[in-house]
Protein backbone atom coordinates (compact mmCIF):
# COMPACT_ATOMS: atom_id res chain seq x y z
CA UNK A 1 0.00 0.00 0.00
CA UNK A 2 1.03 3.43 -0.66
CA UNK A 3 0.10 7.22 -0.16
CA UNK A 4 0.38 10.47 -1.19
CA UNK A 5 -1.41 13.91 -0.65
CA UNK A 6 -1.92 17.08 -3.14
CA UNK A 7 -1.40 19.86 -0.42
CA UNK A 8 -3.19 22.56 -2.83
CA UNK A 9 -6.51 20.41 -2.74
CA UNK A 10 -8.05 18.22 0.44
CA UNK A 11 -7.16 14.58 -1.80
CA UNK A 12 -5.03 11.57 -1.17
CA UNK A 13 -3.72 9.64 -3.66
CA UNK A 14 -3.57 5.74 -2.31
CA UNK A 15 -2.34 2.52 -4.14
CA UNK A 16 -2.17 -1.01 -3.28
CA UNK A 17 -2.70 -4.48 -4.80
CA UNK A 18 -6.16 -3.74 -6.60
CA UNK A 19 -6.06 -0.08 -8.07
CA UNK A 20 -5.02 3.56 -7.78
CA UNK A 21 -7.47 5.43 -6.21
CA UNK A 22 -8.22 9.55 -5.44
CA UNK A 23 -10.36 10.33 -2.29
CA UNK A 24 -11.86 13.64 -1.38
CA UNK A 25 -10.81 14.28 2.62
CA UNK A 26 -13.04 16.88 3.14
CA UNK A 27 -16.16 14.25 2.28
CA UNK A 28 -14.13 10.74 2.90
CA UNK A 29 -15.65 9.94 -0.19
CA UNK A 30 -13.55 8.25 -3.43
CA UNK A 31 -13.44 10.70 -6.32
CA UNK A 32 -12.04 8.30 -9.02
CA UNK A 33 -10.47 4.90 -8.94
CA UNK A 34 -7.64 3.96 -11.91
CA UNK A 35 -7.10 1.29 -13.68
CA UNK A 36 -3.86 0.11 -12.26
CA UNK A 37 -3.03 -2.35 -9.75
CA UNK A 38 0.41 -4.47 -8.36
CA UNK A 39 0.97 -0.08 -6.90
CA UNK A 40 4.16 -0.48 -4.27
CA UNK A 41 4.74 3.36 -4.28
CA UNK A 42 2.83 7.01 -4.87
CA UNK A 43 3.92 10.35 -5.91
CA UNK A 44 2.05 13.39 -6.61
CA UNK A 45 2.72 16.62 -8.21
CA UNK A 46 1.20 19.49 -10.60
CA UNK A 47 1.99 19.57 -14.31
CA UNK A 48 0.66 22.62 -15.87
CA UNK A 49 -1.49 23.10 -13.19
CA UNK A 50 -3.36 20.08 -13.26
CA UNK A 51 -3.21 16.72 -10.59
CA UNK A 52 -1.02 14.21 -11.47
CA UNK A 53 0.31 10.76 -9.98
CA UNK A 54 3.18 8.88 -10.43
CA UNK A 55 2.93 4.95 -9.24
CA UNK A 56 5.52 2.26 -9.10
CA UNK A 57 4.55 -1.20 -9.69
CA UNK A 58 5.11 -4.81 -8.80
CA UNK A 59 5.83 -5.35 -12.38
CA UNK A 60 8.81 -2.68 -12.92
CA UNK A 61 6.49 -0.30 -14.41
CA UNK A 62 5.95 3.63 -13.75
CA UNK A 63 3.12 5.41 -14.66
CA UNK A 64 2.10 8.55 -15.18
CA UNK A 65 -1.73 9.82 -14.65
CA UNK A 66 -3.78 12.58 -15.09
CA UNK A 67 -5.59 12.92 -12.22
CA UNK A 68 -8.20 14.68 -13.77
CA UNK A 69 -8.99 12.44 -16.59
CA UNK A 70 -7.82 9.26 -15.36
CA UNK A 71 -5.74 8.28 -17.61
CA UNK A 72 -2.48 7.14 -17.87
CA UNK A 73 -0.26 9.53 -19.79
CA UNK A 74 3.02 7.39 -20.33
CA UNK A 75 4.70 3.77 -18.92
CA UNK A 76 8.55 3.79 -17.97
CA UNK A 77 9.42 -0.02 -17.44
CA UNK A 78 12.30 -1.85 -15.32
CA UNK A 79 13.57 -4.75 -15.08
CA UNK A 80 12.68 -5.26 -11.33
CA UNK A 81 9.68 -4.50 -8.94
CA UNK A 82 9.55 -0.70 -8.50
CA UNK A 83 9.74 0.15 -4.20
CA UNK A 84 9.68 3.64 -3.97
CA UNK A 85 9.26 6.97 -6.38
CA UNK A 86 9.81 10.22 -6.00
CA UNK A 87 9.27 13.73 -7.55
CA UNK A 88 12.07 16.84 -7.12
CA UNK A 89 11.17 20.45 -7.76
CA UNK A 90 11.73 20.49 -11.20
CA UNK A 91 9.12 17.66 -12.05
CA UNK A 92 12.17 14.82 -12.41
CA UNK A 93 10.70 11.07 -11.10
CA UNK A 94 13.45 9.63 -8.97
CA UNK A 95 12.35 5.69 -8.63
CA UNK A 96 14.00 2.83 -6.92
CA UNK A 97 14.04 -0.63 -8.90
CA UNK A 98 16.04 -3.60 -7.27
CA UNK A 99 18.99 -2.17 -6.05
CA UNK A 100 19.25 0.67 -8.38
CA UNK A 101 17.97 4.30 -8.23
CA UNK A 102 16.67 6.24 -12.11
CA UNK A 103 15.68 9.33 -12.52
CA UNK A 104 13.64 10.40 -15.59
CA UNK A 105 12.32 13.69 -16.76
CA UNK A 106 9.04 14.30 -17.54
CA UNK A 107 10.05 17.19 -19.35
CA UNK A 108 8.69 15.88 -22.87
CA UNK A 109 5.70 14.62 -21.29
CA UNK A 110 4.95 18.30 -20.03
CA UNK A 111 5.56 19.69 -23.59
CA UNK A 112 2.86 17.29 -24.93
CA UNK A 113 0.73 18.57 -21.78
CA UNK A 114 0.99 22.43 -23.41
């Protein structure tokens, strides 16, 4: 299971087994569940001003979601279970994989986004 909280709007982010799924905390209620599953880690962060998530999977993948659509944007793959990810300040996923640490730039993803 993992979690993660947008700070600019009362929602967690939460992944485990099963799914990705937003909830409201101001209403406990569940705003939108994703279509992912096998989630070991969670990330949020804003990319032109809109919600986005970054999971790590059981399967050595890394997604990318629009929180506001639902859908997933783009799939980084490893060759090992992905434990933990990460975002820095200027929108660069930091993700550990086995014994190894990656970081990838979202950078053309955000150019697509404008």
């Amino acid at each position: 299971m993992a979690v993660a909280l947008l700070w600019d709007r009362p929602h967690a982010v939460t992944g485990s087994y099963r799914s990705v799924r937003v909830w409201d905390l101001t209403t406990g209620t569940l705003v939108r569940e994703l279509a992912g599953g096998g989630v070991t880690a969670v990330a949020v962060t804003l990319l032109e001003d809109r919600p986005h998530a970054v999971t790590g999977d059981r399967d050595g993948a890394v997604r990318v979601w629009d929180l506001t659509t639902g859908t997933c944007l783009t799939t980084f793959h490893f060759p090992d279970a992905v434990r933990a990810v990460t975002l820095t300040a200027d929108g660069t996923v930091v993700a550990g994989f086995g014994h190894e640490v990656a970081a990838l730039s979202l950078e053309p993803l955000v150019r697509r986004l404008r």
